[in-house]
PDB file of N, CA and C in Angstrom:
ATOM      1  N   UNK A   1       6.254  16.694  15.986  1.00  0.00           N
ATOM      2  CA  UNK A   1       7.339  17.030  15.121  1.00  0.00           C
ATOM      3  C   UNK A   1       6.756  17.295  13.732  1.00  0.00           C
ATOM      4  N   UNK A   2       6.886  18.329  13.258  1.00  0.00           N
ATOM      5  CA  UNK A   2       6.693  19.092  12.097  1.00  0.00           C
ATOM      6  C   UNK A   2       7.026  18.053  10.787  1.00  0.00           C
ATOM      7  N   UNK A   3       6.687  17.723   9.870  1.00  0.00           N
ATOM      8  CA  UNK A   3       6.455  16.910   8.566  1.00  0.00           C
ATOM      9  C   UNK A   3       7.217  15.130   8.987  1.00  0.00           C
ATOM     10  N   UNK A   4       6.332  14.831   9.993  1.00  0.00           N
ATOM     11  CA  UNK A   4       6.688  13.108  10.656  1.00  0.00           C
ATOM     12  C   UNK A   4       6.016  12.631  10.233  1.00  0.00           C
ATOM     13  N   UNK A   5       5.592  11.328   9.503  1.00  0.00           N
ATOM     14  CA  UNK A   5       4.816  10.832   8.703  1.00  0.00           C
ATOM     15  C   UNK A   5       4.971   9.229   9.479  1.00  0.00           C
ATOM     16  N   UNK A   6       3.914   8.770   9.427  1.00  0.00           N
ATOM     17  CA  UNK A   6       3.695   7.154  10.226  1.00  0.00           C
ATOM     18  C   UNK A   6       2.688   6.606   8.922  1.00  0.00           C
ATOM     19  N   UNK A   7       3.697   5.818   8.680  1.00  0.00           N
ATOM     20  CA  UNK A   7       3.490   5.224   7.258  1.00  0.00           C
ATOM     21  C   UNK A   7       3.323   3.106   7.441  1.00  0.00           C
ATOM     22  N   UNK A   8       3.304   2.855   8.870  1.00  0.00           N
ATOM     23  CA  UNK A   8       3.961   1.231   8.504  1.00  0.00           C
ATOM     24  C   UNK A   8       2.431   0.761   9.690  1.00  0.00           C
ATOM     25  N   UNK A   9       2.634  -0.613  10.448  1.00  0.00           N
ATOM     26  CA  UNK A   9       1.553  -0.972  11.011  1.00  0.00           C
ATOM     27  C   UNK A   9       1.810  -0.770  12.316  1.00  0.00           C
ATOM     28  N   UNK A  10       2.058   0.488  12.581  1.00  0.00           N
ATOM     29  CA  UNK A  10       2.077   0.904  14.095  1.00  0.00           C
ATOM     30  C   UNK A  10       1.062   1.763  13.669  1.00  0.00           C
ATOM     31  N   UNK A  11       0.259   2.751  12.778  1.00  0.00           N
ATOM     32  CA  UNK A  11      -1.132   3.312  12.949  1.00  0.00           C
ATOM     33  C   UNK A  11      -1.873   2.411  12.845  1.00  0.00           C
ATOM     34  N   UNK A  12      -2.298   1.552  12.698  1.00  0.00           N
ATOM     35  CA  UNK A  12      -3.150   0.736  12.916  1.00  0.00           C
ATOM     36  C   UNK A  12      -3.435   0.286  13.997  1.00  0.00           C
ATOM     37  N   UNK A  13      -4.107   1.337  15.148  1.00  0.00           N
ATOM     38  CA  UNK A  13      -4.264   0.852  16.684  1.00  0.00           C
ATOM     39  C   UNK A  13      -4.453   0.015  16.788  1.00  0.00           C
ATOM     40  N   UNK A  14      -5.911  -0.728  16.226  1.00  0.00           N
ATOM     41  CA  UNK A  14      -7.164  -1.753  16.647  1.00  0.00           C
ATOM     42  C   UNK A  14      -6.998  -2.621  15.945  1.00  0.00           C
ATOM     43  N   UNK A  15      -5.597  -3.065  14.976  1.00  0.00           N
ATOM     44  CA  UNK A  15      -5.458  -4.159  14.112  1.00  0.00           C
ATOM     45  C   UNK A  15      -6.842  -4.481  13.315  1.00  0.00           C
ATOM     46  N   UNK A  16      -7.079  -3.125  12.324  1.00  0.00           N
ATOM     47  CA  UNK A  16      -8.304  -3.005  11.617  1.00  0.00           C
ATOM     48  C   UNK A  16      -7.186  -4.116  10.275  1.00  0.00           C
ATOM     49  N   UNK A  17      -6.429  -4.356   9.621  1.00  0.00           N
ATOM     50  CA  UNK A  17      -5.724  -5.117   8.484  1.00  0.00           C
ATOM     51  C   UNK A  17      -5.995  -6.225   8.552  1.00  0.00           C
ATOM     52  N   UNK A  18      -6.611  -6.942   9.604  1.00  0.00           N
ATOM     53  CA  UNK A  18      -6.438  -8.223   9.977  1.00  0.00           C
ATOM     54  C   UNK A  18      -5.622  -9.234  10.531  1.00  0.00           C
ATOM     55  N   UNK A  19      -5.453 -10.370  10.402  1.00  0.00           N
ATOM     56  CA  UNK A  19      -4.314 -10.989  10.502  1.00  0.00           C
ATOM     57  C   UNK A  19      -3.320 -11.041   9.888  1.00  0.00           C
ATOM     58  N   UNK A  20      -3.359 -11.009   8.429  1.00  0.00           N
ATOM     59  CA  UNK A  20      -1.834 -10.709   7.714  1.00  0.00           C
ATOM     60  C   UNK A  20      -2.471  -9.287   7.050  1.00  0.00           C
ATOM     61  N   UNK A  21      -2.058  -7.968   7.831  1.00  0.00           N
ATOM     62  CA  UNK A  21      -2.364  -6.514   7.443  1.00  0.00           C
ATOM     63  C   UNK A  21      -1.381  -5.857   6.564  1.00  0.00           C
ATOM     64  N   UNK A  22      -0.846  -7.010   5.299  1.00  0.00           N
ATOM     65  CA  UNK A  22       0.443  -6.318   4.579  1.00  0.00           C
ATOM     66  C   UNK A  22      -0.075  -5.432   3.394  1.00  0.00           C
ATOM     67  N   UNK A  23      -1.483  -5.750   3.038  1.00  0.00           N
ATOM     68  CA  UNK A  23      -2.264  -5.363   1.997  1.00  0.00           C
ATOM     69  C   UNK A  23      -2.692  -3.407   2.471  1.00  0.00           C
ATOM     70  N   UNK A  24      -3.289  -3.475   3.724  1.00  0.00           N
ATOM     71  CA  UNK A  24      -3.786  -2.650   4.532  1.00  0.00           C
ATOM     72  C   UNK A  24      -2.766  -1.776   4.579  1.00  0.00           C
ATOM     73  N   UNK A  25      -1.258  -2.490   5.018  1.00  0.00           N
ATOM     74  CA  UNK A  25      -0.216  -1.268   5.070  1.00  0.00           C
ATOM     75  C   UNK A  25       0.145  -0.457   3.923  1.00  0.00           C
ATOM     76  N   UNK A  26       0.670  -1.534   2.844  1.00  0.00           N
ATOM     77  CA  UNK A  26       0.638  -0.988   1.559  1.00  0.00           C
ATOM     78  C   UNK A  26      -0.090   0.101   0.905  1.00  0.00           C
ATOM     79  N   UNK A  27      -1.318   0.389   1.263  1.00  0.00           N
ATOM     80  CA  UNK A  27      -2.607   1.271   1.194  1.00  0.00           C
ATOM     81  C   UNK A  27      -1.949   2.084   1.821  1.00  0.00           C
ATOM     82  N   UNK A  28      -2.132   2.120   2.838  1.00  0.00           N
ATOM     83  CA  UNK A  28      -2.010   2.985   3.970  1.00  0.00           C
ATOM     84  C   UNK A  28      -0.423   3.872   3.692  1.00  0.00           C
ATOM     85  N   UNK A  29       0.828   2.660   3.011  1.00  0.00           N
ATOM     86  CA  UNK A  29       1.779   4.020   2.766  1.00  0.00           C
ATOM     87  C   UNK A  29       1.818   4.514   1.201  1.00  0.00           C
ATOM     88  N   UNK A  30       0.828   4.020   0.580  1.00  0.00           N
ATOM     89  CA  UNK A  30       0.894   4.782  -0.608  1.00  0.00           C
ATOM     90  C   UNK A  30      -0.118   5.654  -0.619  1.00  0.00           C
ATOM     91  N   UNK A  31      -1.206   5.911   0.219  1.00  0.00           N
ATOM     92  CA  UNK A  31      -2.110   7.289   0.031  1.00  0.00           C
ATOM     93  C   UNK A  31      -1.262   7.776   0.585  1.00  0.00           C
ATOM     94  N   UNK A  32      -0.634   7.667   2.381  1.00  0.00           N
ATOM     95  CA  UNK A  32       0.150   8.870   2.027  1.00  0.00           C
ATOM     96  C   UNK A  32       1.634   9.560   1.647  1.00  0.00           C
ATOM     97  N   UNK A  33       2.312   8.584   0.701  1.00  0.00           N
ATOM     98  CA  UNK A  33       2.986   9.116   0.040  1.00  0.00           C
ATOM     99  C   UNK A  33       2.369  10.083  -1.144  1.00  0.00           C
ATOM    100  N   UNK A  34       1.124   9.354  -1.770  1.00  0.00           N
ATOM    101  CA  UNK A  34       0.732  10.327  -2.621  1.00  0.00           C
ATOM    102  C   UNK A  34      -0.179  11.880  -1.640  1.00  0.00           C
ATOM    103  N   UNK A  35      -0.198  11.705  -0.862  1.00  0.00           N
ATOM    104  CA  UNK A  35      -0.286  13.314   0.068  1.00  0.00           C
ATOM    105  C   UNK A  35       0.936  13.824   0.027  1.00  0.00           C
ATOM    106  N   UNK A  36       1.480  13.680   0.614  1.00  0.00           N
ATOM    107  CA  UNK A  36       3.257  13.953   0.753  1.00  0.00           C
ATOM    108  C   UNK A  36       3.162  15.001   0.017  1.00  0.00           C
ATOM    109  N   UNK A  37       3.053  14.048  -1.570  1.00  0.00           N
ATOM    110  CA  UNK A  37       3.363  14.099  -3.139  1.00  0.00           C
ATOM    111  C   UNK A  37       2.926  15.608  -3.333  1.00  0.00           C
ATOM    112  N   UNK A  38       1.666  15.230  -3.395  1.00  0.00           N
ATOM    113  CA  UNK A  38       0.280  16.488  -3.604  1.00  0.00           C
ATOM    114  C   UNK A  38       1.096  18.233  -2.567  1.00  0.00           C
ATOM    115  N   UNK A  39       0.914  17.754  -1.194  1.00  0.00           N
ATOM    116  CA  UNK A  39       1.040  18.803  -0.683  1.00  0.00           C
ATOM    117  C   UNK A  39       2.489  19.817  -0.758  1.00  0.00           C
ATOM    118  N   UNK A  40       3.412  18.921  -0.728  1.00  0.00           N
ATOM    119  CA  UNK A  40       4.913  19.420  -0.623  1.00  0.00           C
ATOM    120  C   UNK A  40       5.323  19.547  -2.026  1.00  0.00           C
ATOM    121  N   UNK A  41       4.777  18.846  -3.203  1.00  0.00           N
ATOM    122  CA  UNK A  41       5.590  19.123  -4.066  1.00  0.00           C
ATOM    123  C   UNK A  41       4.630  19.308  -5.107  1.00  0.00           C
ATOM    124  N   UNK A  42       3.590  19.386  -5.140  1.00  0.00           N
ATOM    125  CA  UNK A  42       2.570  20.551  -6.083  1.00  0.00           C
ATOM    126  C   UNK A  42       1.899  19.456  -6.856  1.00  0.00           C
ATOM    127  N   UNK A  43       2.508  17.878  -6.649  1.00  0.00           N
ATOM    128  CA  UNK A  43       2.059  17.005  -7.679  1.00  0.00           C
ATOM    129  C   UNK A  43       0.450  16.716  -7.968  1.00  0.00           C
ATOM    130  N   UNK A  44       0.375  15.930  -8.483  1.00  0.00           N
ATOM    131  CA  UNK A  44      -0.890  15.572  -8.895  1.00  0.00           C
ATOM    132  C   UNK A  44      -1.440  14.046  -8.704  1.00  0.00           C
ATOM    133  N   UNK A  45      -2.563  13.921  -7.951  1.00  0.00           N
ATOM    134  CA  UNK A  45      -2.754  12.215  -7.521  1.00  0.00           C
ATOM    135  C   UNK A  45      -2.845  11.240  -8.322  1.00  0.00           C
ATOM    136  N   UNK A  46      -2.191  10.260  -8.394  1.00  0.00           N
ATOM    137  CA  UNK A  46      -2.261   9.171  -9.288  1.00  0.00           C
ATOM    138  C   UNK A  46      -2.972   7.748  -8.929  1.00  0.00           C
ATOM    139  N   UNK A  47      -3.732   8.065  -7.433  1.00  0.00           N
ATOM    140  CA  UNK A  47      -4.212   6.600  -7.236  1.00  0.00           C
ATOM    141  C   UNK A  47      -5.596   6.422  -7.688  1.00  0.00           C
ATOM    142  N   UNK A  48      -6.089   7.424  -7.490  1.00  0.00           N
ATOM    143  CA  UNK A  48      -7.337   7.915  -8.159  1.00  0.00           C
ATOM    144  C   UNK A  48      -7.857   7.336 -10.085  1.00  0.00           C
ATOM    145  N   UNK A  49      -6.378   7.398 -10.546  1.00  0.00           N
ATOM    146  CA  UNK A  49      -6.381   7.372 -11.903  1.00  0.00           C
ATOM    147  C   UNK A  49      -6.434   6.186 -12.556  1.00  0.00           C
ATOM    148  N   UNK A  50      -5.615   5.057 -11.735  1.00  0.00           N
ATOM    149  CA  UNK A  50      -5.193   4.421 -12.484  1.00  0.00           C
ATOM    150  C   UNK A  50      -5.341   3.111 -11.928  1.00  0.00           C
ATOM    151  N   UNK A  51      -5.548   2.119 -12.125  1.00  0.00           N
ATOM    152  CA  UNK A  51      -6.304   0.802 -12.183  1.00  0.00           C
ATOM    153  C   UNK A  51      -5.010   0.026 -11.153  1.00  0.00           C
ATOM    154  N   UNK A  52      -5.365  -0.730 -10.005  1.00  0.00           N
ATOM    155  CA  UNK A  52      -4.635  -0.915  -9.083  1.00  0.00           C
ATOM    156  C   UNK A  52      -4.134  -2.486  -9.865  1.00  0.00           C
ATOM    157  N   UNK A  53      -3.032  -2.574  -9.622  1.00  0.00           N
ATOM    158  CA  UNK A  53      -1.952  -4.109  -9.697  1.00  0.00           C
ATOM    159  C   UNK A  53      -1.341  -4.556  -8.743  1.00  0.00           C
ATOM    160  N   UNK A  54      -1.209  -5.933  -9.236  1.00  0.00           N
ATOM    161  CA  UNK A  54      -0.675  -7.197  -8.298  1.00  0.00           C
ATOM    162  C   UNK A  54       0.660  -6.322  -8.312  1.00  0.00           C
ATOM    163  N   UNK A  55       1.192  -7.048  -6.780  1.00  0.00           N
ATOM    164  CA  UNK A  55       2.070  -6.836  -5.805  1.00  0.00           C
ATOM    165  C   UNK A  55       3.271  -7.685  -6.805  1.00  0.00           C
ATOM    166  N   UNK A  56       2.709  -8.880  -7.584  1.00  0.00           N
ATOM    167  CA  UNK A  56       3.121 -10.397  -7.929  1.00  0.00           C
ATOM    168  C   UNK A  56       3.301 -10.396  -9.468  1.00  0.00           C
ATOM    169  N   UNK A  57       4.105 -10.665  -9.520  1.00  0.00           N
ATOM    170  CA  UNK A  57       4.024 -11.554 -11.576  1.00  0.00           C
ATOM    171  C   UNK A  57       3.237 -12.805 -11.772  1.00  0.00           C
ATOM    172  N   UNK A  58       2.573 -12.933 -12.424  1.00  0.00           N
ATOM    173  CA  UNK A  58       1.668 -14.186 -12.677  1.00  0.00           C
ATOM    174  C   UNK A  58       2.066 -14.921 -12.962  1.00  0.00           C
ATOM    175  N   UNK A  59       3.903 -15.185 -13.143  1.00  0.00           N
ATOM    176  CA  UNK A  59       3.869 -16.398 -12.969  1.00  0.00           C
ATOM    177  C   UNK A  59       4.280 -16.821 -11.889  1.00  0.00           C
ATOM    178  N   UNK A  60       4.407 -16.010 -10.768  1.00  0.00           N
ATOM    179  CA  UNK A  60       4.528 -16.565  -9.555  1.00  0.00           C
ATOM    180  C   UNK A  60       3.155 -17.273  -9.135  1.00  0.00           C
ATOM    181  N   UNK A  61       2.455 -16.819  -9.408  1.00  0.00           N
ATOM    182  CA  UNK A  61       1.306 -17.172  -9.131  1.00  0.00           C
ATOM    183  C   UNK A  61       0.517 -18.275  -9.600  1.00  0.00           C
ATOM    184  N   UNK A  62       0.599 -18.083 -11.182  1.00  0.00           N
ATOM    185  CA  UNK A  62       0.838 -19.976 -12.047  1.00  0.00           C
ATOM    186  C   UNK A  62       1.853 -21.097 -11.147  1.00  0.00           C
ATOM    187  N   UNK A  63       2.807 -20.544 -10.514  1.00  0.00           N
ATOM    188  CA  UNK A  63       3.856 -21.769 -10.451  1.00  0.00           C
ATOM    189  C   UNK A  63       3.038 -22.120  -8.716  1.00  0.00           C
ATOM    190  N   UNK A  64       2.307 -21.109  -7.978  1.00  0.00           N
ATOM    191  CA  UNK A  64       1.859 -21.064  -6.601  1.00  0.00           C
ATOM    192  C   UNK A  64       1.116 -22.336  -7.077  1.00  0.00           C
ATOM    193  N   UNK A  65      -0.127 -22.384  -7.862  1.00  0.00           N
ATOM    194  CA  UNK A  65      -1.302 -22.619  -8.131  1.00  0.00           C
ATOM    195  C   UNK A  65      -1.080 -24.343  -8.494  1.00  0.00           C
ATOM    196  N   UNK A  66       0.524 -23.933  -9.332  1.00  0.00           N
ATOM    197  CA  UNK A  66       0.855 -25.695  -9.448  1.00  0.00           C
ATOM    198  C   UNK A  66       1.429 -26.605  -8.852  1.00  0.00           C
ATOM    199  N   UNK A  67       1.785 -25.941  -7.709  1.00  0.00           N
ATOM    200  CA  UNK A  67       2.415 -26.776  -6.506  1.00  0.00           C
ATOM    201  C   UNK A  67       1.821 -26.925  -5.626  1.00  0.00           C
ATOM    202  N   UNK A  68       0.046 -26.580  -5.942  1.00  0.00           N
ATOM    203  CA  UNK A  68      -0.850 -26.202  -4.900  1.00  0.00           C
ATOM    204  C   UNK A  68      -0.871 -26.195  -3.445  1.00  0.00           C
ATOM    205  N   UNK A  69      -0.050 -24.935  -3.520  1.00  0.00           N
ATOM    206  CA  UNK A  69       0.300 -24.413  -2.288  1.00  0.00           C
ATOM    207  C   UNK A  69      -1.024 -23.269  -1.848  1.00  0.00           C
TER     208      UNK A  69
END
């Protein structure tokens, strides 16, 4: 089917992500949304550019760290 895109953790035949592959997917649907991007709508790549960030606010992550979880 003509512009079908498999974006989640069903391409991942061989469970290359690991055991928790949420990091791997994430990757996996933002290159190709930024293809999508590029090809269909003339854009210009932005993953390339720009310095990758937490998923998280730090202070979720302070409050993780103090309940040492």
């Amino acid at each position: 089917m003509r512009r079908l895109f498999v974006a989640d953790n069903s391409a991942l035949s061989n469970s290359l992500g690991g055991p928790n592959p949420t990091l791997t997917t994430q990757a996996l649907a933002t290159r190709l949304a930024e293809r999508i991007f590029q090809r269909y709508f003339g854009g210009t790549p932005w993953v390339t550019k720009e310095s990758p960030t937490t998923s998280t606010d730090d202070r979720v992550t302070v409050a993780v760290r103090q309940r040492g979880l």
